[in-house]
N, C-alpha and C. Protein backbone atom coordinates (compact mmCIF):
# COMPACT_ATOMS: atom_id res chain seq x y z
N UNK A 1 -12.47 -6.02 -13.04
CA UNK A 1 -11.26 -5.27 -12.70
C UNK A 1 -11.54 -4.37 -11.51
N UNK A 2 -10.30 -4.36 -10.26
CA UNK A 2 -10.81 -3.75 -9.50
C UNK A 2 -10.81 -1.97 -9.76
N UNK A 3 -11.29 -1.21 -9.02
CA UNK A 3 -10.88 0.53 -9.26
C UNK A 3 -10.31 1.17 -8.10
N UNK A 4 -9.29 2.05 -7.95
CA UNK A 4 -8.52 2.71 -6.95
C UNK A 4 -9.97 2.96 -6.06
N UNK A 5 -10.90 2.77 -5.92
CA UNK A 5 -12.04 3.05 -5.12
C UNK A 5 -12.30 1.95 -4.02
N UNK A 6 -11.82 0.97 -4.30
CA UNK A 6 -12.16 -0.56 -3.12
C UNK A 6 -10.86 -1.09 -2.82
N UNK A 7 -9.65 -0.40 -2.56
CA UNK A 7 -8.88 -1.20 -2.07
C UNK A 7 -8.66 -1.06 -0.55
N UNK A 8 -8.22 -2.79 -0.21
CA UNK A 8 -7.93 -2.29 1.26
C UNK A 8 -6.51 -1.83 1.31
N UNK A 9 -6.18 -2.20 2.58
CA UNK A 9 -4.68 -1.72 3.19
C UNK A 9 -4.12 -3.02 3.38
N UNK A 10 -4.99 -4.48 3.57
CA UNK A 10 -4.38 -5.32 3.68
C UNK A 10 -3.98 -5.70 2.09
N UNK A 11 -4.83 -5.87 0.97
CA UNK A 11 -4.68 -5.82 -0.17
C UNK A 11 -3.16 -4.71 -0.92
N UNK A 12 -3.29 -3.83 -0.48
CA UNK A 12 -2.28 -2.57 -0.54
C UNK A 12 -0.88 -3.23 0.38
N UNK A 13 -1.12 -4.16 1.54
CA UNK A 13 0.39 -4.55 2.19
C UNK A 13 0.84 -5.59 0.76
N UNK A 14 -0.38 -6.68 0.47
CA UNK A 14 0.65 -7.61 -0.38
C UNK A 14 1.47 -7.07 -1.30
N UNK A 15 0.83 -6.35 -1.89
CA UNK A 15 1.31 -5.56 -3.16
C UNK A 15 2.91 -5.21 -2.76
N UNK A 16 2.80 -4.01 -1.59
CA UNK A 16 4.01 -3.57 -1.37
C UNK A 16 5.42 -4.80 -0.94
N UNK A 17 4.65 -5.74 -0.69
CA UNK A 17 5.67 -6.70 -0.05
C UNK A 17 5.94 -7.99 -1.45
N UNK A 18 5.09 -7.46 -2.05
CA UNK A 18 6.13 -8.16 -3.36
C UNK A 18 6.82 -7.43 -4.24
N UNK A 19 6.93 -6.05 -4.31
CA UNK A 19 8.22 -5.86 -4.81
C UNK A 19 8.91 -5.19 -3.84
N UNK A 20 9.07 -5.48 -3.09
CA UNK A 20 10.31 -5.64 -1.91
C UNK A 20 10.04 -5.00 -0.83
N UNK A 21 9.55 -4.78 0.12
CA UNK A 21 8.87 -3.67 0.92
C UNK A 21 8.94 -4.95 1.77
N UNK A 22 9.69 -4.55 2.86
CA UNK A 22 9.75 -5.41 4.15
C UNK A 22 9.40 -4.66 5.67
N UNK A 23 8.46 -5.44 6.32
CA UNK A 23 7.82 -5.18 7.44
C UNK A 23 8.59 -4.84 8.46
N UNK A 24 8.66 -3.50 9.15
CA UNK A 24 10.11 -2.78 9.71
C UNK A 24 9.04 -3.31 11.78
N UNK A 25 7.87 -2.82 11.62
CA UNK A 25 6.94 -2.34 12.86
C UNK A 25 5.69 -2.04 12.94
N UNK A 26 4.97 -2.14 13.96
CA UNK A 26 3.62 -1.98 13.66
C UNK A 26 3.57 -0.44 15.32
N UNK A 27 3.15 0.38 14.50
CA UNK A 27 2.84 1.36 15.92
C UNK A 27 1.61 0.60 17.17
N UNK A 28 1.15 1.77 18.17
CA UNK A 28 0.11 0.84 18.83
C UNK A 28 -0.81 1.13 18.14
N UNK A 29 -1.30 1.60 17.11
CA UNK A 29 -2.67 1.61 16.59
C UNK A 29 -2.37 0.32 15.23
N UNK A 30 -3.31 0.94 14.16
CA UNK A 30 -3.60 -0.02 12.93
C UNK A 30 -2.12 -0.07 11.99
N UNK A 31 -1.43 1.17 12.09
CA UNK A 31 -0.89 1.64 10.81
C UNK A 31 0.39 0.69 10.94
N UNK A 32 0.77 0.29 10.00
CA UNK A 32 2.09 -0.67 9.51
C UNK A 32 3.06 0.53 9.21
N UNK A 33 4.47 -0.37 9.25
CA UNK A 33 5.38 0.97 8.74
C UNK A 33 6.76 0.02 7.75
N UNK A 34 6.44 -0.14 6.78
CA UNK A 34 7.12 -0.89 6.01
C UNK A 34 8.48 -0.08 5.02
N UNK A 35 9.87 -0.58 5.07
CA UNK A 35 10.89 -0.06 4.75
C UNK A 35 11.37 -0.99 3.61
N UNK A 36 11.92 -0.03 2.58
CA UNK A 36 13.03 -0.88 1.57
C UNK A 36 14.70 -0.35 0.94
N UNK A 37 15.06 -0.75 0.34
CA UNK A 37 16.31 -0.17 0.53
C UNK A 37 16.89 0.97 -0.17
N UNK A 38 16.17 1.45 -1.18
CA UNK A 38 16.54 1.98 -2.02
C UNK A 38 15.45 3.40 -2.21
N UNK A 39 13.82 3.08 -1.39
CA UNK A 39 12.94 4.20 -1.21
C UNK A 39 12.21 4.15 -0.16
N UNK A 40 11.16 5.41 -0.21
CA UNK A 40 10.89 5.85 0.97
C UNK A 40 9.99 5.06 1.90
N UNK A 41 10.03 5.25 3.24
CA UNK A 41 9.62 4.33 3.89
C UNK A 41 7.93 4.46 3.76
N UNK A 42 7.15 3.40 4.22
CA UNK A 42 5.56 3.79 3.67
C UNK A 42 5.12 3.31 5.01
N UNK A 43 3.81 3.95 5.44
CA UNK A 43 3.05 3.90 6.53
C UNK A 43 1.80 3.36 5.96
N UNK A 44 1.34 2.63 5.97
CA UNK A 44 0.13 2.18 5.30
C UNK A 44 -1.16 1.94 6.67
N UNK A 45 -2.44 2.23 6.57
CA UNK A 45 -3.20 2.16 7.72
C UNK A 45 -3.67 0.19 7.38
N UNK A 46 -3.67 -0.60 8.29
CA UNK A 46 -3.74 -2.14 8.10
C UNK A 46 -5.54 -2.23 8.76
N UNK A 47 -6.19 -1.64 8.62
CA UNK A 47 -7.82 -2.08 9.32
C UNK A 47 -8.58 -3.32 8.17
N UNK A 48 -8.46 -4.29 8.60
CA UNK A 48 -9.12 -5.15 8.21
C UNK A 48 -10.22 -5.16 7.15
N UNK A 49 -11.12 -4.76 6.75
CA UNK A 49 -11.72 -4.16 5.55
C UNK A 49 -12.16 -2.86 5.66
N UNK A 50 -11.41 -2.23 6.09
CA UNK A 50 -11.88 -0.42 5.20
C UNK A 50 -10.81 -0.29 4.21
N UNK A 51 -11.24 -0.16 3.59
CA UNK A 51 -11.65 0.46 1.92
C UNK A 51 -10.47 1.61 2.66
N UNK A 52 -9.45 2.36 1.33
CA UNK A 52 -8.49 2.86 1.38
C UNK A 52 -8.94 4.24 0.87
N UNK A 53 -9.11 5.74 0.98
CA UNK A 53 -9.84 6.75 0.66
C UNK A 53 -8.41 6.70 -0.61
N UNK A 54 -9.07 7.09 -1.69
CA UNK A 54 -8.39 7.25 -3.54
C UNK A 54 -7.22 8.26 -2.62
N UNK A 55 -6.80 9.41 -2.44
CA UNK A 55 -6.19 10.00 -1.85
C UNK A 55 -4.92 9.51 -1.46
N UNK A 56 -5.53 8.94 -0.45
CA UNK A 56 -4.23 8.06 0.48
C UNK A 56 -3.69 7.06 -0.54
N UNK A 57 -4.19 6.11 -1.34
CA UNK A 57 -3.84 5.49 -2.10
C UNK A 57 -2.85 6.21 -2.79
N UNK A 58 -3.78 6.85 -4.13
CA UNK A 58 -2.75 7.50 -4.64
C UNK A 58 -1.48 7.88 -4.44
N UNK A 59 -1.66 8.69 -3.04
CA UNK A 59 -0.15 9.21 -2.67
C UNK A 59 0.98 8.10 -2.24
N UNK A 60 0.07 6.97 -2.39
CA UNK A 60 1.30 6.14 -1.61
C UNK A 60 2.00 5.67 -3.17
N UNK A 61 1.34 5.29 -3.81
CA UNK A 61 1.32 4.64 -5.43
C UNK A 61 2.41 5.84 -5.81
N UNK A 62 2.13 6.91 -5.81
CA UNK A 62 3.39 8.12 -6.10
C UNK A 62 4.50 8.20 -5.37
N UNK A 63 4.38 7.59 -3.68
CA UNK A 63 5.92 7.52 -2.82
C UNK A 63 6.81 6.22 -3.79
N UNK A 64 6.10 5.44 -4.29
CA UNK A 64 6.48 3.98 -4.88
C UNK A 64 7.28 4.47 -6.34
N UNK A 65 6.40 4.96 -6.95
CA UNK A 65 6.96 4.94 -8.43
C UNK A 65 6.20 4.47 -9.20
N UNK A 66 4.62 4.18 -8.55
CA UNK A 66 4.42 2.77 -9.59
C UNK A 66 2.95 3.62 -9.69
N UNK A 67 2.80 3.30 -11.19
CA UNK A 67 1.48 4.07 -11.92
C UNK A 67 0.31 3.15 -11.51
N UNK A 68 -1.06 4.04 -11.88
CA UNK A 68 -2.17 3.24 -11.41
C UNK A 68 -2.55 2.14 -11.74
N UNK A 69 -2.20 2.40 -13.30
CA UNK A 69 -2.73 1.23 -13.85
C UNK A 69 -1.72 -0.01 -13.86
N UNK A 70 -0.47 0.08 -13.64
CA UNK A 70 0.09 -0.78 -13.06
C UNK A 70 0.20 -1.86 -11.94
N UNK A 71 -0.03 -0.60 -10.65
CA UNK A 71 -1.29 -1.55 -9.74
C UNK A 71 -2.12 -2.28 -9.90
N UNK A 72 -3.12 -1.38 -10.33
CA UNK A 72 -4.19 -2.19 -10.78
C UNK A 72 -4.04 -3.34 -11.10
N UNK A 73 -3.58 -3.40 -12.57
CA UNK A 73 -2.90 -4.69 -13.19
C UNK A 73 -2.40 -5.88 -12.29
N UNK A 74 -1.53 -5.71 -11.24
CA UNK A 74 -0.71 -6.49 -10.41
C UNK A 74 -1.67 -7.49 -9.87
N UNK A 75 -2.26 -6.40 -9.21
CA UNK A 75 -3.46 -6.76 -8.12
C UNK A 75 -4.32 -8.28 -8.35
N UNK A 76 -4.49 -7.89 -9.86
CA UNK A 76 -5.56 -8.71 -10.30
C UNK A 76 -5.31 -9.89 -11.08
């Protein structure tokens, strides 16, 4: 099972883009900026394998609605 400690951002886009989170833009750096219709828009950083600091995770998992272990669960 994975732990809020090793996720990426590319791992962290699928997630968001299956329950509905559609790809709005990409700034000029890494960060994605993905919109849905009903909540808040999410900026997620997209670097190819770095690892997501628990922090940033978290807070995004709290813009969502969606508990950890729920994630978790999805993920895997």
């Amino acid at each position: 099972m994975s732990s809020l400690s090793n996720i990426t951002g590319q791992e962290l886009i699928k997630f968001v883009i299956s329950i509905g989170y559609k790809f709005e833009r990409q700034n000029k750096g890494n960060h994605r900026i993905f919109v849905h219709n009903n909540k808040k828009i999410l900026v997620i950083p997209a670097y190819k394998k770095k690892i997501l600091k628990k922090g940033l995770l978290c807070g995004i998992l709290k813009d969502i609605g969606i508990p950890k272990a729920e994630f978790l669960n999805s993920i895997n």
